[in-house]
C-alpha atoms as a PDB file:
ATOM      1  CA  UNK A   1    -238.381  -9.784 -75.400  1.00  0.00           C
ATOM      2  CA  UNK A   2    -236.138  -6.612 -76.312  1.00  0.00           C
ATOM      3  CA  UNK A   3    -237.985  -3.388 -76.679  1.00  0.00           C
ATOM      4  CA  UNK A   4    -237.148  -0.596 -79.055  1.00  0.00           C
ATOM      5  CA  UNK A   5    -238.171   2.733 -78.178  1.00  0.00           C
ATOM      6  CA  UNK A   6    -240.101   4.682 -80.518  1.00  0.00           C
ATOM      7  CA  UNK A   7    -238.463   8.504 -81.200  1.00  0.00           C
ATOM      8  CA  UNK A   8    -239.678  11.250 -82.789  1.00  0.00           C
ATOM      9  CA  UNK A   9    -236.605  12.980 -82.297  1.00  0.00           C
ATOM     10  CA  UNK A  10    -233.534  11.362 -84.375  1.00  0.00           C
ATOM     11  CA  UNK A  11    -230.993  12.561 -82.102  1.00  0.00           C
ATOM     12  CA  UNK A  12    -232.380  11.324 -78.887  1.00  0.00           C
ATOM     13  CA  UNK A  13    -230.915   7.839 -80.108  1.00  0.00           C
ATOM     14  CA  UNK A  14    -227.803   8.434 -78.548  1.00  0.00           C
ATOM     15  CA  UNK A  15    -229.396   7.485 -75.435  1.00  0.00           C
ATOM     16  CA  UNK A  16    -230.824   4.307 -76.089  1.00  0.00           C
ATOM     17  CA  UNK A  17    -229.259   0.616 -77.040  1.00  0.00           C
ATOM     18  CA  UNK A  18    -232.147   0.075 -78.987  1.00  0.00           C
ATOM     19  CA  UNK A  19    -234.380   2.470 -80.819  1.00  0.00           C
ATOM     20  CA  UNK A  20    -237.084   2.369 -83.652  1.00  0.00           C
ATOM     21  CA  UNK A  21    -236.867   5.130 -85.943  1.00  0.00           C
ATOM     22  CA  UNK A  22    -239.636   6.214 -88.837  1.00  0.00           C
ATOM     23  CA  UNK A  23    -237.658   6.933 -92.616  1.00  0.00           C
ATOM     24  CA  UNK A  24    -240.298  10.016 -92.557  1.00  0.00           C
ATOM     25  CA  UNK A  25    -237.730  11.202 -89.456  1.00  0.00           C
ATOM     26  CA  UNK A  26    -235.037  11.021 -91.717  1.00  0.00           C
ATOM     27  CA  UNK A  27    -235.808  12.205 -95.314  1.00  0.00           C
ATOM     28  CA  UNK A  28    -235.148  15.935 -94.415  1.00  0.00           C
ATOM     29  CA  UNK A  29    -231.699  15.158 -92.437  1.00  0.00           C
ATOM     30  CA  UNK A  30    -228.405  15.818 -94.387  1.00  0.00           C
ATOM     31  CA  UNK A  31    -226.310  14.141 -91.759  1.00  0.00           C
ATOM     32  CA  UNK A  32    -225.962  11.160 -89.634  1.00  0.00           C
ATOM     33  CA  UNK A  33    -226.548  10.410 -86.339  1.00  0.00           C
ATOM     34  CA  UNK A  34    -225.358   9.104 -83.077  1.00  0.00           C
ATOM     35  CA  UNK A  35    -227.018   5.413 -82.744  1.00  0.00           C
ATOM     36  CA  UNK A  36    -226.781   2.258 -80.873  1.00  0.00           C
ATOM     37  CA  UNK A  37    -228.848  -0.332 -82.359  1.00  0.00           C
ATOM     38  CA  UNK A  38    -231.970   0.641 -84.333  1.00  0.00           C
ATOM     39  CA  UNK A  39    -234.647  -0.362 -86.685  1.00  0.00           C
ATOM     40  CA  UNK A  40    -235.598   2.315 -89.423  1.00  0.00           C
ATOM     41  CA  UNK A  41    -239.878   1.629 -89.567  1.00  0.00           C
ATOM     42  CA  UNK A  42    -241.107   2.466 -92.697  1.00  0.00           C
ATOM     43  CA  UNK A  43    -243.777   4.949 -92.002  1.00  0.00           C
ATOM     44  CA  UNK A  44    -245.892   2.925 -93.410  1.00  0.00           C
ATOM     45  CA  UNK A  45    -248.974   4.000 -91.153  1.00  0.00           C
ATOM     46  CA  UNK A  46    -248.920   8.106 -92.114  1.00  0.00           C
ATOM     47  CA  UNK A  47    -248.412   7.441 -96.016  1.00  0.00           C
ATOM     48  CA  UNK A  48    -251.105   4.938 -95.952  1.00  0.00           C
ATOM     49  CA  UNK A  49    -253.844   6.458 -93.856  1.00  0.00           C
ATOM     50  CA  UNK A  50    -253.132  10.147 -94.576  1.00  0.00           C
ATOM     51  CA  UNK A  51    -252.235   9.557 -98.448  1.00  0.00           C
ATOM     52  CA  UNK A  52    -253.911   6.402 -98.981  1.00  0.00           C
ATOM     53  CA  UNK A  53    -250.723   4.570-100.744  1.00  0.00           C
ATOM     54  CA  UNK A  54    -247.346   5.684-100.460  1.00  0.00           C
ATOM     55  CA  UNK A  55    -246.287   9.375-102.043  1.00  0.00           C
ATOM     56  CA  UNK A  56    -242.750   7.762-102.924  1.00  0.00           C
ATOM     57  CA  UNK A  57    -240.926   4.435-105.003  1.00  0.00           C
ATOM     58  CA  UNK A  58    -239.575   2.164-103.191  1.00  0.00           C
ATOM     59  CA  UNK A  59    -236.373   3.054-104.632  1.00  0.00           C
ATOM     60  CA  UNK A  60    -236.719   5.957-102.584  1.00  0.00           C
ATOM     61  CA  UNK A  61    -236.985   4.132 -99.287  1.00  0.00           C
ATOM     62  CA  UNK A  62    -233.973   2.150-100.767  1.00  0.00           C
ATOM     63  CA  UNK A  63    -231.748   5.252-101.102  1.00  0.00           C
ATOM     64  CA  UNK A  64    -232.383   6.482 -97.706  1.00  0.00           C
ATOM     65  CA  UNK A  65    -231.891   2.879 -95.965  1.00  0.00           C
ATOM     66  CA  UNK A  66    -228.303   2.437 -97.909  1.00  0.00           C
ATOM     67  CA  UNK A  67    -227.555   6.651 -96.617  1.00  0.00           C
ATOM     68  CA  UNK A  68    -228.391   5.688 -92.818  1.00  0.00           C
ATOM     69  CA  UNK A  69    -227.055   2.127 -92.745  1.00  0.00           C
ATOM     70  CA  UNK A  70    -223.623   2.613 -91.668  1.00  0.00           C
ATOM     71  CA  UNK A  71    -225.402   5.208 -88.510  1.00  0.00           C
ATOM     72  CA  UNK A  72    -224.949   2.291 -85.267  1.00  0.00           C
ATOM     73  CA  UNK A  73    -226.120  -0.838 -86.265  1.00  0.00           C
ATOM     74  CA  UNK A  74    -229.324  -0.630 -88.179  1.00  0.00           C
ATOM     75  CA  UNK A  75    -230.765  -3.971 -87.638  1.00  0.00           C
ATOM     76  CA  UNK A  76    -233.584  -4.329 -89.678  1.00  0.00           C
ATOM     77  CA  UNK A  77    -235.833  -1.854 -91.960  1.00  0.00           C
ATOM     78  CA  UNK A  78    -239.321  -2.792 -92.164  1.00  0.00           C
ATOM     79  CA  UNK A  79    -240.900  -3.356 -95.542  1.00  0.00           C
ATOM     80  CA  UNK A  80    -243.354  -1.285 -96.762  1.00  0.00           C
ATOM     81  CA  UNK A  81    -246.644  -2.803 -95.779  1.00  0.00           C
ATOM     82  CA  UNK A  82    -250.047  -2.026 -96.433  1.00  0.00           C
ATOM     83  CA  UNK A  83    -252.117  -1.768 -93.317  1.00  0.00           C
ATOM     84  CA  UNK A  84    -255.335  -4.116 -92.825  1.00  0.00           C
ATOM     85  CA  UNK A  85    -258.067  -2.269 -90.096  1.00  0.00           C
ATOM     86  CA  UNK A  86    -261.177  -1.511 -90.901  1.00  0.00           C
ATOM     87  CA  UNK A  87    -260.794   2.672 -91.334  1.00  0.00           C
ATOM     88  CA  UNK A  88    -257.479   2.195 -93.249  1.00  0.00           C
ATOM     89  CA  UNK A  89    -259.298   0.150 -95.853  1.00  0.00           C
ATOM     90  CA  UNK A  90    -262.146   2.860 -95.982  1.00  0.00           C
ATOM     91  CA  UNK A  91    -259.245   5.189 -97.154  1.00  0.00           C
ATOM     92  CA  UNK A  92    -257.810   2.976 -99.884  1.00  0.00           C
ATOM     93  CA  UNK A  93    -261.371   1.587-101.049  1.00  0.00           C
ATOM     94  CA  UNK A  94    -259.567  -2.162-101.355  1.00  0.00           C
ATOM     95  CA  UNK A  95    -259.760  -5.381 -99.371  1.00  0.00           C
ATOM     96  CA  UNK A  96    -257.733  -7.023 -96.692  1.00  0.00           C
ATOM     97  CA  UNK A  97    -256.736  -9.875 -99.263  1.00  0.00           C
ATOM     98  CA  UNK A  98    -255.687  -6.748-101.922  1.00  0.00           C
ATOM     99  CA  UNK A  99    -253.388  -5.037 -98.862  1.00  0.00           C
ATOM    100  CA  UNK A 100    -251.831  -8.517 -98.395  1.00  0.00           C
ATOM    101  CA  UNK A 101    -251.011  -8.919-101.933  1.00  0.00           C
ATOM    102  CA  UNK A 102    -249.914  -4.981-102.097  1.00  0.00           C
ATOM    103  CA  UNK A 103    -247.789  -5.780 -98.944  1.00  0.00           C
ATOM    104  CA  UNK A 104    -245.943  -9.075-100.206  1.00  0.00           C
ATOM    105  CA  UNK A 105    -245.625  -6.960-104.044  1.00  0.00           C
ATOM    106  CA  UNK A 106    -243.632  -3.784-101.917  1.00  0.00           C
ATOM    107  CA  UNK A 107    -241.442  -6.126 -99.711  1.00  0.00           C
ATOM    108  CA  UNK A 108    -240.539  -8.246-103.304  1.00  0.00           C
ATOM    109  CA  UNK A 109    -239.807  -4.856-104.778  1.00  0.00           C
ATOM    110  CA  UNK A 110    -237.490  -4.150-101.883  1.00  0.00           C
ATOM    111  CA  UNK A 111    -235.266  -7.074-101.839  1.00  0.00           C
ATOM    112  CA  UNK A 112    -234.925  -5.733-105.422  1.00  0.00           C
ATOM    113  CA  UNK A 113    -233.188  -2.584-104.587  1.00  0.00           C
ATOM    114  CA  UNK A 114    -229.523  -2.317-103.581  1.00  0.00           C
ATOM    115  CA  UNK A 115    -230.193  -1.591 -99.235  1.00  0.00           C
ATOM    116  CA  UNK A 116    -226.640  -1.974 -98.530  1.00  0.00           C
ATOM    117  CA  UNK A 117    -226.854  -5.115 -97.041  1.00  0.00           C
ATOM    118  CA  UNK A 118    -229.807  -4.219 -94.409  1.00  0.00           C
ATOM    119  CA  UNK A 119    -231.810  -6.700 -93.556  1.00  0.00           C
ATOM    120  CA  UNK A 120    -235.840  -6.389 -94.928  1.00  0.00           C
ATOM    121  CA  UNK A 121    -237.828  -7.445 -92.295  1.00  0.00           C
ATOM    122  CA  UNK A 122    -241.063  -9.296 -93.988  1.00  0.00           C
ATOM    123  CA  UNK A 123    -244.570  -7.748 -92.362  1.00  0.00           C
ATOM    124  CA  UNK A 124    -248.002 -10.067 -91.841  1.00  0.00           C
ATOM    125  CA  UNK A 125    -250.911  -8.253 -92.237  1.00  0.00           C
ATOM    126  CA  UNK A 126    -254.290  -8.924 -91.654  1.00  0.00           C
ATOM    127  CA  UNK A 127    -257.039  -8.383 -89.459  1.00  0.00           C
ATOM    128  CA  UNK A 128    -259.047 -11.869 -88.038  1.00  0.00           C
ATOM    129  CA  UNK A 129    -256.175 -14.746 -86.996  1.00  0.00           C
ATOM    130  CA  UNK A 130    -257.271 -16.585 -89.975  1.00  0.00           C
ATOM    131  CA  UNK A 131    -256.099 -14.223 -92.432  1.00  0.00           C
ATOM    132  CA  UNK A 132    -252.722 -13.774 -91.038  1.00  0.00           C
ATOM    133  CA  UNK A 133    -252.092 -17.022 -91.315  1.00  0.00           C
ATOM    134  CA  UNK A 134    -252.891 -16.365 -95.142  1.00  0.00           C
ATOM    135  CA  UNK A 135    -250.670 -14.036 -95.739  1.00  0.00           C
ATOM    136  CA  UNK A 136    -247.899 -16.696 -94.169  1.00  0.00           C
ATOM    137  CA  UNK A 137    -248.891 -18.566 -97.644  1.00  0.00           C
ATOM    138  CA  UNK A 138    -249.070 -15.978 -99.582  1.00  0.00           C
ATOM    139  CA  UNK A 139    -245.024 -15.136 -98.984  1.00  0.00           C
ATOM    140  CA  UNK A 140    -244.898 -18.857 -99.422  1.00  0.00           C
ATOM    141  CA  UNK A 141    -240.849 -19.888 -99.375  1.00  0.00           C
ATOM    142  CA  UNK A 142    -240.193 -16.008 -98.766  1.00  0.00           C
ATOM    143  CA  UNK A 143    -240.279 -16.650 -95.226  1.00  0.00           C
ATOM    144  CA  UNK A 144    -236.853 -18.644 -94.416  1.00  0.00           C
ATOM    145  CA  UNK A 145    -236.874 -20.505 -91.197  1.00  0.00           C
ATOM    146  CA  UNK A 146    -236.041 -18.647 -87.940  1.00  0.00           C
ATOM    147  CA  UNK A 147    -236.527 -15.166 -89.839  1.00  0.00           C
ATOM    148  CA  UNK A 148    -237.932 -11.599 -88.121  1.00  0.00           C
ATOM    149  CA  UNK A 149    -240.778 -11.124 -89.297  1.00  0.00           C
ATOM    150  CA  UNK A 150    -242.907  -8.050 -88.364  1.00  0.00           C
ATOM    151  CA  UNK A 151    -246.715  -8.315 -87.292  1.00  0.00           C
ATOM    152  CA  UNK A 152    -248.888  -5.734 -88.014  1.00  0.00           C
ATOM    153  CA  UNK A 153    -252.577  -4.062 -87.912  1.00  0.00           C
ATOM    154  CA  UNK A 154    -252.421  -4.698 -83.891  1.00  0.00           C
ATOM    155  CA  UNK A 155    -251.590  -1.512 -82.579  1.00  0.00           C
ATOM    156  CA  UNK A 156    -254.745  -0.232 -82.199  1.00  0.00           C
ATOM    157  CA  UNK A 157    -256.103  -3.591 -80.277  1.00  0.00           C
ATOM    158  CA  UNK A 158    -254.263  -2.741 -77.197  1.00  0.00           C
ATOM    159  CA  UNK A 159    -257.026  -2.404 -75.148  1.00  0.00           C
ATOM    160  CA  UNK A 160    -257.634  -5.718 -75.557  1.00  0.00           C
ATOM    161  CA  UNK A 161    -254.727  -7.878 -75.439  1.00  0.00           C
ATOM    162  CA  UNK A 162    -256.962 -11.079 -76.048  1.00  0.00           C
ATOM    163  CA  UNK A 163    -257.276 -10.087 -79.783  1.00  0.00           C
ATOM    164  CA  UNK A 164    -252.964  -9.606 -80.090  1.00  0.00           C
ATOM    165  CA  UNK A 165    -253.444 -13.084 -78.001  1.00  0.00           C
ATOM    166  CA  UNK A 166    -255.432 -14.897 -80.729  1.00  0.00           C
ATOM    167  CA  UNK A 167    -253.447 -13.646 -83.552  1.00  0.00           C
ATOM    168  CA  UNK A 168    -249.870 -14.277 -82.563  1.00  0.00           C
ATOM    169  CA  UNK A 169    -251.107 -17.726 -81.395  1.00  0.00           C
ATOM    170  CA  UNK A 170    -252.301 -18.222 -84.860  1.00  0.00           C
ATOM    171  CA  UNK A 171    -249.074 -16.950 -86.264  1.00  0.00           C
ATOM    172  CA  UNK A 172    -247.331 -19.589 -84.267  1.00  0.00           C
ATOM    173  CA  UNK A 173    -249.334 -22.427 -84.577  1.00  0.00           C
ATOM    174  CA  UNK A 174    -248.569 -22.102 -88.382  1.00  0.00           C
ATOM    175  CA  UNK A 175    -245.079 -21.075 -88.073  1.00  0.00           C
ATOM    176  CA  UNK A 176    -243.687 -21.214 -84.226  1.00  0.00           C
ATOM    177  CA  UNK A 177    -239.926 -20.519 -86.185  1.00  0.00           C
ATOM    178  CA  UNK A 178    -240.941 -16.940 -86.929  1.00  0.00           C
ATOM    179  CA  UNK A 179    -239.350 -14.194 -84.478  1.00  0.00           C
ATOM    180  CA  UNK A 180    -241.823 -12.240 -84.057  1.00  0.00           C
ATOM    181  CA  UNK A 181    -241.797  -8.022 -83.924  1.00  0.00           C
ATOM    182  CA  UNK A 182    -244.632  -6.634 -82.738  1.00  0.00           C
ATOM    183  CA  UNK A 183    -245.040  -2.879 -84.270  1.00  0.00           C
ATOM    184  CA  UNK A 184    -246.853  -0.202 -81.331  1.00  0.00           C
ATOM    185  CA  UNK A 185    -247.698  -3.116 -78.815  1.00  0.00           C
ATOM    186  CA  UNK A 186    -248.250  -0.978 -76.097  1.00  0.00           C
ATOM    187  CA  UNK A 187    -247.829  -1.861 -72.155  1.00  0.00           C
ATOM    188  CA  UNK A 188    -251.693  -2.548 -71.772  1.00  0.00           C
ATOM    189  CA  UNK A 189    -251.297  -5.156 -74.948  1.00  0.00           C
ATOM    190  CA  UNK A 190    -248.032  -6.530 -73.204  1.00  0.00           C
ATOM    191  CA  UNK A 191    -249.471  -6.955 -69.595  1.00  0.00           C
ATOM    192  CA  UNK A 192    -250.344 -10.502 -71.335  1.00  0.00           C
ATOM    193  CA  UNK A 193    -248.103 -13.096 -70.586  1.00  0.00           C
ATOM    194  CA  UNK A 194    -248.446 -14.803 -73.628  1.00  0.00           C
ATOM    195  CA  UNK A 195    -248.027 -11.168 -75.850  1.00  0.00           C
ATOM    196  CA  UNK A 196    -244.851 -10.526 -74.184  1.00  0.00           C
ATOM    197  CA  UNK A 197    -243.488 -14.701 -74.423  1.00  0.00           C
ATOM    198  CA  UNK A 198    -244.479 -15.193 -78.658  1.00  0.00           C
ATOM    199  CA  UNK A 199    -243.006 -11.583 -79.097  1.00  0.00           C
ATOM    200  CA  UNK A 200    -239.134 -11.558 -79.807  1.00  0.00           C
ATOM    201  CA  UNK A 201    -239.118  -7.718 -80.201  1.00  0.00           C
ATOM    202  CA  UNK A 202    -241.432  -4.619 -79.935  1.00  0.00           C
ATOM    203  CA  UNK A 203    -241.909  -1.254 -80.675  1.00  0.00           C
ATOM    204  CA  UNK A 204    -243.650   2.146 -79.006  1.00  0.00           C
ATOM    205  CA  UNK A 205    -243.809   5.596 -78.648  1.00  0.00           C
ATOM    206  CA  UNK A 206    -246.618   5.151 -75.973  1.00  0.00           C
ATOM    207  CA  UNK A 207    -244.293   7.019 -73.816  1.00  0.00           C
ATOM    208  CA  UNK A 208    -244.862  10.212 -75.952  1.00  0.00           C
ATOM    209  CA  UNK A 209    -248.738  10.074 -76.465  1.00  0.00           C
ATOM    210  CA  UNK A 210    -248.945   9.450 -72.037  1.00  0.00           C
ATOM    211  CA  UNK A 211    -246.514  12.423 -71.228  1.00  0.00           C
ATOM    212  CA  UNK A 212    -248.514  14.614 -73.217  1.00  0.00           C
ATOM    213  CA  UNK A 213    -251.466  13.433 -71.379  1.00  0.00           C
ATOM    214  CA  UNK A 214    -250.406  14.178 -67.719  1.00  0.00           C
ATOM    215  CA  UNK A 215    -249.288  17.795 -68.964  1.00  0.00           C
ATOM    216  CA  UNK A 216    -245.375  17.095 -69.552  1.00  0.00           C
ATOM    217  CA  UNK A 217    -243.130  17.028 -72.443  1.00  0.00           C
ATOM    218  CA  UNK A 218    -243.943  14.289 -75.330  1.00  0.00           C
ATOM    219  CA  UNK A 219    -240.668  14.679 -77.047  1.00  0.00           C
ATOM    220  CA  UNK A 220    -238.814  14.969 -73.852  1.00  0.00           C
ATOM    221  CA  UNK A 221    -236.406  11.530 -74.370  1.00  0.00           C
ATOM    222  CA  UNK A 222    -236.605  11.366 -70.389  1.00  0.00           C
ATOM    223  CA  UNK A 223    -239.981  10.117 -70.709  1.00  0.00           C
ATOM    224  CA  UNK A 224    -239.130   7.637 -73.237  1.00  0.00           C
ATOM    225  CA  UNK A 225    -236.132   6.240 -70.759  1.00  0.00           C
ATOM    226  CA  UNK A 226    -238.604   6.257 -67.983  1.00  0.00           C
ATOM    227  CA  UNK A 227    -240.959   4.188 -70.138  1.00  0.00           C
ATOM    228  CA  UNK A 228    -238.271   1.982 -71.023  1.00  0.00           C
ATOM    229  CA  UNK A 229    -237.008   1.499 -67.831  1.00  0.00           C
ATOM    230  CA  UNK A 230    -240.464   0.747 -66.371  1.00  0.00           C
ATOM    231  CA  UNK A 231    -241.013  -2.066 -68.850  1.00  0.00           C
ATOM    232  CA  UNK A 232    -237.490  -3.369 -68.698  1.00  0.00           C
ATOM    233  CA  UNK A 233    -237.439  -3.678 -64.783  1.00  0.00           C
ATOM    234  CA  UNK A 234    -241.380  -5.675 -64.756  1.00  0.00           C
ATOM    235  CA  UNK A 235    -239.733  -7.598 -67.482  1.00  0.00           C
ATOM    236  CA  UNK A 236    -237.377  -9.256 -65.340  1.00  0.00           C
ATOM    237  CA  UNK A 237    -239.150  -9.274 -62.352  1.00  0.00           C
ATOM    238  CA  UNK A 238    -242.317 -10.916 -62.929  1.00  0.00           C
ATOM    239  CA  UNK A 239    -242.268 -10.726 -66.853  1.00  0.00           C
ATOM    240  CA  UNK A 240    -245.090  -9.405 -67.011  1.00  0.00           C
ATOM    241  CA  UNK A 241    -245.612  -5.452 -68.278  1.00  0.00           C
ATOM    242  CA  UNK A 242    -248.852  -3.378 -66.662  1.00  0.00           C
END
């Protein structure tokens, strides 16, 4: 599994081969930046929860993936996806089924736009196994064999790995071709086995929230190498992350 790590600060990239980088980061910054390889996240979770939808077209998201694409080698940009637990449908008043169908409508909308070539990576969304699986039919041929596809709405499980467990088993049952991205699976979620084998990539900016907890630095990209190299070396020791 190769790990991106999550930044709040765009220039910090320089220091990483792989880094995960929010559009919201970028919509204020006039030039480019110093970058390995990345994947530009759509922000998806502070437009939906704080705004309950997102503030901008996705021909805006467009304009700012073609404007960054030729920064390192931007691997992916993840679609705009609508969000599935339990307090982010409280904000939008709709249903997990209505999210999916918002989800697969952005990501169509997407592939629409001129990106420059980037690729779109698809997000599943849901919140029980079963409905993940669901939203596999719903993007019907959309989903190519071998493509990345991102998981979502797990984030906040990671105190229970059991529950990532049960949906990306679902996920693979119904499609084991799928690489899988796993968006925030944080090292308590990835101490399982079976996370960190049906997950082909991952996110987090755990690093950030835990420095700030023991009294150091959360935007301090030492921490975030640290972090890094803590998973990285478990990884190929016992692959296994703790």
């Amino acid at each position: 599994m190769r790990f991106f790590v999550g930044l709040h600060q765009v220039s910090d990239a320089q220091h990483f081969n792989a880094a995960f980088i929010s559009v919201n980061r970028l919509r204020g910054r006039k030039s480019h930046f110093k970058v390995q390889d990345w994947i530009m996240d759509s922000g998806a979770f502070t437009e939906v929860v704080r705004h309950g939808g997102y503030r901008f077209p996705v021909s805006e998201y467009a304009s700012h993936i073609r404007r960054f694409a030729s920064c390192g080698n931007l691997l992916a940009a993840v679609a705009q996806d609508f969000m599935c637990e339990s307090f982010v449908l409280e904000q939008t008043g709709k249903t997990i089924q209505e999210h999916q169908s918002m989800t697969v409508e952005r990501y169509d909308a997407l592939l629409a736009e001129d990106t420059n070539g980037v690729y779109i990576m698809p997000v599943l969304q849901g919140y029980e196994p079963s409905d993940y699986v669901h939203h596999i039919r719903m993007y019907g041929n959309r989903l190519k064999p071998g493509m990345w596809v991102g998981v979502g709405s797990v984030c906040k499980r990671n105190s229970n790995p059991k529950s990532i467990e049960a949906v990306l088993l679902a996920i693979h049952q119904a499609r084991p071709d799928l690489r899988l991205h796993g968006f925030g699976v944080k090292t308590t979620g990835l101490s399982s086995s079976i996370v960190s084998s049906l997950l082909d990539t991952a996110d987090s900016m755990a690093w950030s929230f835990g420095a700030r907890i023991a009294g150091r630095n959360g935007n301090d990209w030492r921490e975030a190498e640290h972090f890094r190299r803590v998973i990285e070396s478990r990884q190929v020791q016992s692959n296994l992350f703790i």
